[in-house]
N, C-alpha and C. Protein backbone atom coordinates (compact mmCIF):
# COMPACT_ATOMS: atom_id res chain seq x y z
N UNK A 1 -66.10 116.39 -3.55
CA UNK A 1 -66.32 115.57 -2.39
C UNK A 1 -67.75 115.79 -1.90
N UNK A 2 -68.52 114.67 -1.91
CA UNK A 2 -69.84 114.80 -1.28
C UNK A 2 -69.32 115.72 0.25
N UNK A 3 -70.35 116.38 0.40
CA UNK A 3 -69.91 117.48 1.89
C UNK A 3 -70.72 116.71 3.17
N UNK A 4 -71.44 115.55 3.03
CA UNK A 4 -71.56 114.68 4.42
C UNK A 4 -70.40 114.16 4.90
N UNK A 5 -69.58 113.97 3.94
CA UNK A 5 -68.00 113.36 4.70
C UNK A 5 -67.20 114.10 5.73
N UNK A 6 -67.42 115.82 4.79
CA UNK A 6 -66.91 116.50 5.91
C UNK A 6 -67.60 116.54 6.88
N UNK A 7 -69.08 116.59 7.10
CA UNK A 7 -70.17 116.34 8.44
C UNK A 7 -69.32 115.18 9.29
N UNK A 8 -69.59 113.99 8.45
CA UNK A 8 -69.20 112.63 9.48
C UNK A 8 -67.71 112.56 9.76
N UNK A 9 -66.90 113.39 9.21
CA UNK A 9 -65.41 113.65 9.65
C UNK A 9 -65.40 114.31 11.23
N UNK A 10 -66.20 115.23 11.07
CA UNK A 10 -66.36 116.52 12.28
C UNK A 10 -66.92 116.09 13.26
N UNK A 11 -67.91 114.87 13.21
CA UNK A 11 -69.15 114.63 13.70
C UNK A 11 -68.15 113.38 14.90
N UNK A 12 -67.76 112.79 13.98
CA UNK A 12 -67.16 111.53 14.47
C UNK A 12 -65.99 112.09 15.59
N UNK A 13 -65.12 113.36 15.55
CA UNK A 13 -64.41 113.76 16.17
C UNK A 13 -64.59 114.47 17.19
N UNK A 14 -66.16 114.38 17.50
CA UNK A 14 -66.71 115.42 18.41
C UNK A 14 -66.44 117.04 18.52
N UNK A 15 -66.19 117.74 16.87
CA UNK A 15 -65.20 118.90 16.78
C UNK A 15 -66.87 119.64 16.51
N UNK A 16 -67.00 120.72 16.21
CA UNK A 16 -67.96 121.90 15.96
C UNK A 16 -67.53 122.23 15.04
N UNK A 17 -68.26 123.26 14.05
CA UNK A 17 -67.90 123.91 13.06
C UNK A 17 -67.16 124.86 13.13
N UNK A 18 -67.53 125.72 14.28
CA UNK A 18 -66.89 126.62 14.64
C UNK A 18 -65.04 126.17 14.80
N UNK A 19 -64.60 124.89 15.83
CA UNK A 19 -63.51 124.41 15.88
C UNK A 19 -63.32 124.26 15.27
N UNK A 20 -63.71 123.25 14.25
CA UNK A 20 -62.90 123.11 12.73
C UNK A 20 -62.40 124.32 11.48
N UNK A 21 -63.48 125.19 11.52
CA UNK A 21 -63.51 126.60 11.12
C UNK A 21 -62.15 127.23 11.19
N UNK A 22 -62.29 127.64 12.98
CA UNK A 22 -60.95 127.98 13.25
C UNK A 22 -59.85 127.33 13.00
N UNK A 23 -59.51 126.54 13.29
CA UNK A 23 -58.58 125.18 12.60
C UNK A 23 -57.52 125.57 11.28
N UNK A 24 -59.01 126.12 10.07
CA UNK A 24 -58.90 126.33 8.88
C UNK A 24 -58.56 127.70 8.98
N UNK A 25 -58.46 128.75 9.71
CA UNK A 25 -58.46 130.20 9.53
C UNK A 25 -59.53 130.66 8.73
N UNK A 26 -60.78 130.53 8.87
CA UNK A 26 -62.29 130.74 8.25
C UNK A 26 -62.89 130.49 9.09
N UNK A 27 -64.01 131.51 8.52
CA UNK A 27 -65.36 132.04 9.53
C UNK A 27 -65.59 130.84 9.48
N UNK A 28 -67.61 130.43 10.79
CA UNK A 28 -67.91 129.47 10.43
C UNK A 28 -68.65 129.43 9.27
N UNK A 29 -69.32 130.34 8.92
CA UNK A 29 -70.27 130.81 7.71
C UNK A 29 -69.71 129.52 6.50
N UNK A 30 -68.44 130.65 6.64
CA UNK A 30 -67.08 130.08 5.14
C UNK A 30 -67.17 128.20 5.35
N UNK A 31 -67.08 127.70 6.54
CA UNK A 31 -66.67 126.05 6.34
C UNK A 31 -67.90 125.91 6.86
N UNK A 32 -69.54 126.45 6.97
CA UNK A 32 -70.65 125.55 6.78
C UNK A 32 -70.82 125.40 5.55
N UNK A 33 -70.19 126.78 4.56
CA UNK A 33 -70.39 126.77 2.90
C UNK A 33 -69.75 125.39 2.25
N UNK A 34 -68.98 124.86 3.21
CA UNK A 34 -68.05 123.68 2.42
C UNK A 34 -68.94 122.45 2.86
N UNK A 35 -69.12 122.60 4.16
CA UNK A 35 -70.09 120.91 4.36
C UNK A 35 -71.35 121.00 3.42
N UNK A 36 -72.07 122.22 3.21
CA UNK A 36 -73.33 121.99 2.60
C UNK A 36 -73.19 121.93 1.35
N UNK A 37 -72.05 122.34 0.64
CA UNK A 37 -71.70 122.01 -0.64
C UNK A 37 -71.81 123.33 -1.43
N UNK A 38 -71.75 124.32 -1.01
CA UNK A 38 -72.24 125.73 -1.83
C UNK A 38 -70.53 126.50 -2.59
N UNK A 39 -69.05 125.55 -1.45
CA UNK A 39 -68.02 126.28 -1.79
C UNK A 39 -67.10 124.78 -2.11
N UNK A 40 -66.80 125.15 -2.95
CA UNK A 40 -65.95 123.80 -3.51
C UNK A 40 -65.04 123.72 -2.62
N UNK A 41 -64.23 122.55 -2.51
CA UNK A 41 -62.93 122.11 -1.34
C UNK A 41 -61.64 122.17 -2.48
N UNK A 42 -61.02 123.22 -2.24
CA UNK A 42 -59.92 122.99 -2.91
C UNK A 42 -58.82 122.14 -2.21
N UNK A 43 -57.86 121.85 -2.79
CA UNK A 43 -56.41 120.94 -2.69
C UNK A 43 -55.89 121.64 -0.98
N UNK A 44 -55.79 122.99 -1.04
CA UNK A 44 -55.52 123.86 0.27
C UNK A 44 -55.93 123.14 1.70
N UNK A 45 -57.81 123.53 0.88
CA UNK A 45 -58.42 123.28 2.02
C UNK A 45 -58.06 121.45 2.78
N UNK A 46 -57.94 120.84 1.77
CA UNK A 46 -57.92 119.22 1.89
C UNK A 46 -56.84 118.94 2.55
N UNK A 47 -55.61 119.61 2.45
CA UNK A 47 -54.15 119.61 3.42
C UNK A 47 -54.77 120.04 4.75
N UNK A 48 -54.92 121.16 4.86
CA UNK A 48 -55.90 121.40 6.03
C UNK A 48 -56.12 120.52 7.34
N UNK A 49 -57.39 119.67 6.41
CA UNK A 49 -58.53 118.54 6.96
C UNK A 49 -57.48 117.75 7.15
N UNK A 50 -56.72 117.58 6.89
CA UNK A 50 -55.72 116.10 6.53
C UNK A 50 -54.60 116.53 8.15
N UNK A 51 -54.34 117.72 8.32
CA UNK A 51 -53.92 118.03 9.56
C UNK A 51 -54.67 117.90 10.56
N UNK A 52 -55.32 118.57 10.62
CA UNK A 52 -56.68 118.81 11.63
C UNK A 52 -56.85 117.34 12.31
N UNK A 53 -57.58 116.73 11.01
CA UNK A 53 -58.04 115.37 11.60
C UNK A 53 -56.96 114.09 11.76
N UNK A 54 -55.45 114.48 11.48
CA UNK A 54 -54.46 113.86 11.41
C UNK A 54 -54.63 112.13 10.94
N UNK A 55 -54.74 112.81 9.09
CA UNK A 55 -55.45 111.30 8.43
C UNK A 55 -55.10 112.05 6.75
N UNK A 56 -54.35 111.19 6.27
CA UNK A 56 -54.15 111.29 5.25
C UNK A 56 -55.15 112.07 4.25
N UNK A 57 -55.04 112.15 3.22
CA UNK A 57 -56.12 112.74 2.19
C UNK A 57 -56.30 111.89 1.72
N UNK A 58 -55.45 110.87 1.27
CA UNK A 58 -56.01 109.51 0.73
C UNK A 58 -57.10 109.03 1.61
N UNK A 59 -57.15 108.52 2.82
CA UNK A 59 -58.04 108.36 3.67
C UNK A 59 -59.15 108.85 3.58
N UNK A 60 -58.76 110.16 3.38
CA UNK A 60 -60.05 110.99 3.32
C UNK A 60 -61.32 110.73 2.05
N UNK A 61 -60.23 110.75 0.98
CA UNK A 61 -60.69 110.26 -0.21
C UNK A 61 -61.61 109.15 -0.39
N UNK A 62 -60.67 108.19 0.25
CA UNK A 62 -61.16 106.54 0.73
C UNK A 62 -62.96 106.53 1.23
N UNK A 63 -63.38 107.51 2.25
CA UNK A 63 -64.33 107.47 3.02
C UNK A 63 -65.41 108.25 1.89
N UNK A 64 -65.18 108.84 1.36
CA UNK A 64 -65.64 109.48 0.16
C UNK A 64 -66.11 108.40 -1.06
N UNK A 65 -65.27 107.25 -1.25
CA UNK A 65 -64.98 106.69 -2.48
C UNK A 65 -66.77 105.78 -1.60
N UNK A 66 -66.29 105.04 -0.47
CA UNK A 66 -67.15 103.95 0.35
C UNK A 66 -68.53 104.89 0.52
N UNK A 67 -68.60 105.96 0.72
CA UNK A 67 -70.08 106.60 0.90
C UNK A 67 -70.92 106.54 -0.64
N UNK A 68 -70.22 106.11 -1.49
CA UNK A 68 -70.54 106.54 -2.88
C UNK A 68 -70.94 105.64 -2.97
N UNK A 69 -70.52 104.38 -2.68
CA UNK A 69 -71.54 103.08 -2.54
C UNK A 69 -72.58 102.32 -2.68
């Protein structure tokens, strides 16, 4: 997953890293490593996001597929 999605996911929700972080049970260190792209997003983490931001993973996917554009 390009890691601006997770930016414009977070961004759009008015959440912080830190909030989302916590969210995930990870430092913020650990989920800036995921927006900047340094820690891959596993399947885990993607259930996660899919709670958090209460939006499918397909969805998620979706916004991913349209940035690729």
């Amino acid at each position: 997953m390009k890691n601006h999605i997770l930016n414009k996911l977070r961004t759009k929700h008015n959440y912080t890293e830190e909030y989302v972080a916590r969210k995930m049970n990870m430092s913020q260190s650990a989920y800036s490593r995921l927006e900047s792209g340094k820690t891959e997003l596993s399947l885990e983490r993607m259930e996660e996001l899919e709670r958090i931001y209460n939006m499918p993973v397909s969805e998620i996917l979706e916004e991913y597929k349209n940035e690729k554009r």
